[in-house]
Protein backbone atom coordinates (compact mmCIF):
# COMPACT_ATOMS: atom_id res chain seq x y z
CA UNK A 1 -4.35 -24.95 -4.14
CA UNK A 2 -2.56 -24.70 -0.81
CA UNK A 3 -3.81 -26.72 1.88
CA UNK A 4 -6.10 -24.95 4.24
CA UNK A 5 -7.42 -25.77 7.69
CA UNK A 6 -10.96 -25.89 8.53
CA UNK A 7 -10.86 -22.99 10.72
CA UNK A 8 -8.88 -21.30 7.40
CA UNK A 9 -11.93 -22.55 5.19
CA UNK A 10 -14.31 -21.47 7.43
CA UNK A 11 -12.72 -17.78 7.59
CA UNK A 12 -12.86 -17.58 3.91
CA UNK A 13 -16.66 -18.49 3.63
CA UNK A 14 -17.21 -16.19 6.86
CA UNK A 15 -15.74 -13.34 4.67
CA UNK A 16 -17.38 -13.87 1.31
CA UNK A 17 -20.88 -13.51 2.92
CA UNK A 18 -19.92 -10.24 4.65
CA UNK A 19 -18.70 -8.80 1.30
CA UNK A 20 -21.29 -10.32 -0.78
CA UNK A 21 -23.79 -8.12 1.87
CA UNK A 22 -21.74 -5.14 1.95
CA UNK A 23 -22.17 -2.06 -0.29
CA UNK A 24 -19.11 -0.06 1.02
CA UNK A 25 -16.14 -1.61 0.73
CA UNK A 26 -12.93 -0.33 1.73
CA UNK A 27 -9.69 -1.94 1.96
CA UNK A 28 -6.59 -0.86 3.44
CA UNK A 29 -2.98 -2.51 2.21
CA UNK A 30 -0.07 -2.52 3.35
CA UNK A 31 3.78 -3.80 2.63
CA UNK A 32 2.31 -7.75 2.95
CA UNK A 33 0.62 -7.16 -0.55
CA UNK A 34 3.60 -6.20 -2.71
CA UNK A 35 5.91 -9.04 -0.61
CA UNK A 36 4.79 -11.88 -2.68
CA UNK A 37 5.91 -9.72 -5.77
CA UNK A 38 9.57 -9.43 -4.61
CA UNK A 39 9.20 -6.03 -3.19
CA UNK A 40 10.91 -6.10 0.41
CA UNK A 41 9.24 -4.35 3.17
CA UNK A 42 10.68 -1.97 5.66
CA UNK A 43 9.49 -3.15 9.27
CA UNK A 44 10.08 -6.81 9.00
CA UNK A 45 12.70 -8.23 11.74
CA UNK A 46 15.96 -9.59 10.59
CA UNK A 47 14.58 -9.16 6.09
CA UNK A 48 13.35 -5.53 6.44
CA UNK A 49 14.84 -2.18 4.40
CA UNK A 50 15.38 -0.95 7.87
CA UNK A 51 17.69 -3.42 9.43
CA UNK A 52 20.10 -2.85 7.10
CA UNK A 53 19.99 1.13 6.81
CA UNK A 54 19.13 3.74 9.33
CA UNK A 55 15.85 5.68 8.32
CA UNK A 56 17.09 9.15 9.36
CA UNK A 57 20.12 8.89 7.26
CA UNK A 58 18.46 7.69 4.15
CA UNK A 59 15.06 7.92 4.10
CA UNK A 60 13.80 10.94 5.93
CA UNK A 61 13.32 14.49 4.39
CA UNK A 62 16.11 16.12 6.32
CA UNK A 63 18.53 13.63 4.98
CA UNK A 64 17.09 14.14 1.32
CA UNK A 65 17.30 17.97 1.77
CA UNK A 66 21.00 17.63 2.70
CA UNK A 67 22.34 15.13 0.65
CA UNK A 68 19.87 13.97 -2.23
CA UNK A 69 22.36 12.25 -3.99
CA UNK A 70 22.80 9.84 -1.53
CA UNK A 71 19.41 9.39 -1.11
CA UNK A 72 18.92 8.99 -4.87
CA UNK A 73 21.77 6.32 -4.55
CA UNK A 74 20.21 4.28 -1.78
CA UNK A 75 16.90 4.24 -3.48
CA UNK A 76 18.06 3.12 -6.89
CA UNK A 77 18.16 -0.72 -5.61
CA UNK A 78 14.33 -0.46 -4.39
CA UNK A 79 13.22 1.21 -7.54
CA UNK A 80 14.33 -0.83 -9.99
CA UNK A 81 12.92 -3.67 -8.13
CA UNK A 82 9.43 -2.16 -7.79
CA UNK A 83 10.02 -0.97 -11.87
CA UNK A 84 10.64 -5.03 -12.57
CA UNK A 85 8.10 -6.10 -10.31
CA UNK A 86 4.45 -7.10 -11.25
CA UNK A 87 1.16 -7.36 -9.28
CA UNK A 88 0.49 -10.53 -7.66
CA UNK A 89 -2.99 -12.81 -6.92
CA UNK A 90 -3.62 -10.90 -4.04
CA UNK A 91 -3.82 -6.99 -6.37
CA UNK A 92 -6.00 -9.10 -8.95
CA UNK A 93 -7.78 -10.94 -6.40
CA UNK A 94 -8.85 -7.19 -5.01
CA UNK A 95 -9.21 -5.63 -8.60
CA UNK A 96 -11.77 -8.09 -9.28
CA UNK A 97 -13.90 -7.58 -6.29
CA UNK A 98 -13.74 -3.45 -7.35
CA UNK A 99 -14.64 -4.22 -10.56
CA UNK A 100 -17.78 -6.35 -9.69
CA UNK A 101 -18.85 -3.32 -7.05
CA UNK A 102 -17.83 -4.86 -3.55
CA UNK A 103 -14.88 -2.48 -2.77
CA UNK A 104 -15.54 1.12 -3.57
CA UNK A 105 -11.63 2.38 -2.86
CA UNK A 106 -8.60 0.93 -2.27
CA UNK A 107 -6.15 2.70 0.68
CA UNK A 108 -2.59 1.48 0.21
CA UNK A 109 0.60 2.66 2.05
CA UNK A 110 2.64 0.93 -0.80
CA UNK A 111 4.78 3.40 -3.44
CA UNK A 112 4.92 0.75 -5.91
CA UNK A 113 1.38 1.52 -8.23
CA UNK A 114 1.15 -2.25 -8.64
CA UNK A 115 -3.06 -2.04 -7.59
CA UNK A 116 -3.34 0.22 -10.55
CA UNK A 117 -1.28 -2.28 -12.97
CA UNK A 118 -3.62 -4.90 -11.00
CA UNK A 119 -6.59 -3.19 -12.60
CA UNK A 120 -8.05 -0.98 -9.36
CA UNK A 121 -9.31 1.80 -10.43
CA UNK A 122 -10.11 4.27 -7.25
CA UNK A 123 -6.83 4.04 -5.22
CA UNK A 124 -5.63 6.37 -2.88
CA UNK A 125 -1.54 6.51 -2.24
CA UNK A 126 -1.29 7.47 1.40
CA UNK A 127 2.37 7.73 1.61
CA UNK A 128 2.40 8.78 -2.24
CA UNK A 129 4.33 7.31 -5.43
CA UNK A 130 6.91 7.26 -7.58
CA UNK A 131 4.51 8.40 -10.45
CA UNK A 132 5.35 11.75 -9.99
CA UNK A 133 8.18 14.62 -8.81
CA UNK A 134 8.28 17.87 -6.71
CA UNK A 135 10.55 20.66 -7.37
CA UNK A 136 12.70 21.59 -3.80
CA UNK A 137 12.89 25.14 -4.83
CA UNK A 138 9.58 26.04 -7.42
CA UNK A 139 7.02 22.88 -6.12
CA UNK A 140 6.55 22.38 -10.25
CA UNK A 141 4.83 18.86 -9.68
CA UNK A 142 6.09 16.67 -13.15
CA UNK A 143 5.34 12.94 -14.47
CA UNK A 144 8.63 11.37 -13.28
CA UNK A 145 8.02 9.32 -16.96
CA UNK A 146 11.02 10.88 -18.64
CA UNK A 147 13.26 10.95 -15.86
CA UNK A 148 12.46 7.36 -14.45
CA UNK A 149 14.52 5.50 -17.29
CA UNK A 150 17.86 7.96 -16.64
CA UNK A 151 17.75 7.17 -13.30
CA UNK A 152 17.69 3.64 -12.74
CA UNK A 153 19.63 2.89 -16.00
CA UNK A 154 22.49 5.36 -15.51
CA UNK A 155 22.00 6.64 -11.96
CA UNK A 156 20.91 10.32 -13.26
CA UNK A 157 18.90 12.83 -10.43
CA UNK A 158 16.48 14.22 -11.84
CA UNK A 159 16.47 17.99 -12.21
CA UNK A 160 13.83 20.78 -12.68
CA UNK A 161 13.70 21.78 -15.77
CA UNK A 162 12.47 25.19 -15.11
CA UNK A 163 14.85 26.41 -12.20
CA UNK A 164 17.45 23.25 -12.40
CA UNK A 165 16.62 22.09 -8.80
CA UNK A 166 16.66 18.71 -7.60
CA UNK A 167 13.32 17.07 -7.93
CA UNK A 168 11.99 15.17 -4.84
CA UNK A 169 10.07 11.96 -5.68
CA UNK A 170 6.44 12.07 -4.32
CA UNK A 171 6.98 10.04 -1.81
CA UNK A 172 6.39 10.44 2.42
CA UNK A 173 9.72 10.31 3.61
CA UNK A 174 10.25 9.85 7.60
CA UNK A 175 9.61 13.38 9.29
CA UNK A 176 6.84 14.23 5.82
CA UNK A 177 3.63 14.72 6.38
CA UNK A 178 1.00 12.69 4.31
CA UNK A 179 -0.63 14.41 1.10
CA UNK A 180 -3.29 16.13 3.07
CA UNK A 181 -6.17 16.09 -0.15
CA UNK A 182 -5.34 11.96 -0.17
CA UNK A 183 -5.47 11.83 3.33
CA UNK A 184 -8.74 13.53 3.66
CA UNK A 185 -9.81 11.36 1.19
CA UNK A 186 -8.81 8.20 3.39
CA UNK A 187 -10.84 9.69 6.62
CA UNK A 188 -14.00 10.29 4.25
CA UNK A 189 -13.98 6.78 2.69
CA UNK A 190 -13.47 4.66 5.95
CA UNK A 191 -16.10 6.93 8.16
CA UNK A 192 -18.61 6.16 5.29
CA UNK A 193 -17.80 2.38 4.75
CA UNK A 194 -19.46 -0.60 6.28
CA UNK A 195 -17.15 -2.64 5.57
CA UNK A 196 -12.82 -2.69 5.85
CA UNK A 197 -10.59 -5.48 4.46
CA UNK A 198 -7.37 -5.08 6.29
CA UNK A 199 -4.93 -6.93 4.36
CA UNK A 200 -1.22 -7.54 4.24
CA UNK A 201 -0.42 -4.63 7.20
CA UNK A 202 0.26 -5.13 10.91
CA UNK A 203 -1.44 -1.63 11.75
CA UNK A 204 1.91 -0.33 13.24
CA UNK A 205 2.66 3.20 11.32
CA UNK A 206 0.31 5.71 12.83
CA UNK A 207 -1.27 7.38 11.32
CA UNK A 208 -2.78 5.08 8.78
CA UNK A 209 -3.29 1.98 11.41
CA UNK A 210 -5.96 4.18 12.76
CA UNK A 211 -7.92 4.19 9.89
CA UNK A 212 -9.53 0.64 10.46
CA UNK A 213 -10.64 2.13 13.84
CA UNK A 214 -12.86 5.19 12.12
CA UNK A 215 -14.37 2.55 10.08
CA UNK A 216 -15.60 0.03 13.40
CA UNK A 217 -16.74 3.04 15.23
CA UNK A 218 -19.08 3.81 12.77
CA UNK A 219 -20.44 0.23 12.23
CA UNK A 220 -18.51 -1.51 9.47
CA UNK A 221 -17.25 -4.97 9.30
CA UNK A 222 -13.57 -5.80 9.67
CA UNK A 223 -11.64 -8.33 7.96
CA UNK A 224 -8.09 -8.67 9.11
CA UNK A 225 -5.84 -10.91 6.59
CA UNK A 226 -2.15 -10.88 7.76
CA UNK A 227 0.68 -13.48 8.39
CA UNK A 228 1.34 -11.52 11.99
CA UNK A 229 -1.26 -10.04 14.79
CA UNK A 230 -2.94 -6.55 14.52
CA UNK A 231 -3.65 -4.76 17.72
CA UNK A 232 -7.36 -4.66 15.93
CA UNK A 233 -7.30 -8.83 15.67
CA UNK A 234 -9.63 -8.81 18.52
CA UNK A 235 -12.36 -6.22 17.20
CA UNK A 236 -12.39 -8.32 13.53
CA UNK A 237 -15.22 -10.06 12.21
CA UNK A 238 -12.90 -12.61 10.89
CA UNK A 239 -8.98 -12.67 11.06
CA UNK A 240 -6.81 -15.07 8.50
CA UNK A 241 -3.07 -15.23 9.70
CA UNK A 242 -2.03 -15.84 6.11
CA UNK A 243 -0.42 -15.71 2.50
CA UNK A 244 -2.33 -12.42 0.99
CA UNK A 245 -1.91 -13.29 -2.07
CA UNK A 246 -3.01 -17.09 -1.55
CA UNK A 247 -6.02 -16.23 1.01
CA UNK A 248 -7.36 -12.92 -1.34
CA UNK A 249 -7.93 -14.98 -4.54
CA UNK A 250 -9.76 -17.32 -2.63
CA UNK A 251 -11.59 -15.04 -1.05
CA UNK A 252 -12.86 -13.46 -4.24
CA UNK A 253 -13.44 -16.29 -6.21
CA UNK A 254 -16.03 -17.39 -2.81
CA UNK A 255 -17.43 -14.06 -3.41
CA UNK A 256 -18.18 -15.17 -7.08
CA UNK A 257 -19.94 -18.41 -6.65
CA UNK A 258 -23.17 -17.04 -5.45
C-alpha cells in the first residue's frame, strides 16, 4: 500500500462517490497506463520514443510508404516489448469497474490491446492496433496473427497474400488520419456520458485531448489521474497527480465497499 496524503485520500473517496452515482462512464487512456507495464511512451522528455528518433523519418506514413522496411525495422524493438508485456493494476483496476456497470467504454490512444487482455470489453482504439494489417495496394484488411510471430522472431514484413504488397499495420502513423467509424464512435460516447475518467494522458495530441472537453460541455464529471498537469486540471472534479496503476486500483476497490 503506498503511502498516500490526505489530500491523495481524500481525492480517492471524492472519486468513488462520483462513479458510484454515475451511469455513463467513459474513460479516456493514454501512454501513462501501459508505462507501468514496461511499454515506453513517445512524448516524455529526456525517456520518450521520440527523443531518440525523429517521427517523420520513422513513424509517419510518408516515411512508411517510402521505405517500409525501415520502418518495419525500427518498430520491431517496440513490438516485441508490447508482445512481452502484460496489463497492469491500473487495466484491471478499470476492467473491474466495466464489468460491475460504472464505465460503459473505454477510449485509449494506446496500440498495445493490453485493456482487452485486462478484461474490458467495449474499447475503442483511437490511433488503432497491431491486431490487424492493411494492404498498400488492394486495402485487404487481415488478422496480423500469422504474420506477428515471423516478424518479431526473424524480422519478416509481412506481405499480401493476394497481390504480394507490403501490409501496413493498423496503426495512425504521424500525417494518418484516425479510423473515422472509431472516431465517431469516441464523439458519440463522450457527448452522451456524464461522467470521464481521464487517466494516464496529459491531453497534448489533438485531436483526442479534446474529447474530455465534449464530455464537460454537456454536463459530465471529470476525473483527471496523471503524474503531470492537463490543460483541463482546472475544469476537474477531482485531479490525482499520480501512479495510474497505484491510484486506479484504489479507486475501484473504494467504489466496491459500498
Amino acid at each position: 500500500m503506498p503511502e498516500l496524503s490526505n489530500s491523495t485520500r481524500m481525492g480517492i473517496r471524492c472519486a468513488a462517490d462520483i462513479i458510484r452515482s454515475s451511469q455513463r462512464g467513459v474513460v479516456l487512456t493514454g501512454a501513462g497506463v501501459s508505462t507501468p507495464s514496461g511499454i515506453p511512451d513517445f512524448r516524455s522528455a529526456n525517456t520518450g520514443i521520440w527523443e531518440q528518433f525523429d517521427p517523420f523519418e520513422v513513424g509517419s506514413l510518408s516515411a512508411f510508404r517510402y521505405n517500409p522496411r525501415r520502418f518495419y525495422e525500427w518498430m520491431r524493438t517496440l513490438a516485441t516489448g508490447i508482445q512481452e508485456a502484460s496489463p497492469n493494476p491500473a487495466h484491471y483496476g478499470l476492467a473491474r469497474l466495466e464489468e460491475a456497470g460504472y464505465i460503459q467504454t473505454v477510449i485509449t490512444q494506446n496500440i498495445d490491446r493490453l485493456h482487452q487482455r485486462a478484461g474490458s470489453k467495449n474499447v475503442l482504439e483511437v490511433h488503432g492496433s497491431m491486431g490487424t494489417l492493411t494492404c498498400t495496394r488492394c486495402y485487404r484488411t487481415i488478422s496480423s496473427e500469422g504474420y506477428l510471430q515471423p516478424y518479431l522472431q526473424n524480422g519478416e514484413i509481412p506481405y499480401c497474400p493476394d497481390c504480394h504488397s507490403v501490409l501496413k499495420p493498423d496503426l495512425v502513423l504521424m500525417g494518418e488520419q484516425l479510423p473515422a467509424t472509431t472516431w465517431l464512435k469516441a464523439q458519440k460516447a463522450c457527448k452522451r456520458c456524464d461522467l470521464m475518467i481521464v487517466a494516464g494522458s496529459s491531453l497534448e495530441v489533438l485531436p483526442v485531448a479534446g474529447l474530455p472537453m465534449r464530455a464537460l460541455e454537456n454536463g459530465a464529471h471529470l476525473i483527471l489521474v496523471n503524474h503531470s498537469t492537463t490543460y483541463l486540471d482546472v475544469r476537474a472534479d477531482v485531479v490525482l497527480h499520480e501512479d495510474v496503476a497505484e491510484i486506479i486500483p484504489l479507486i475501484e476497490a473504494e467504489v466496491s465497499k459500498t
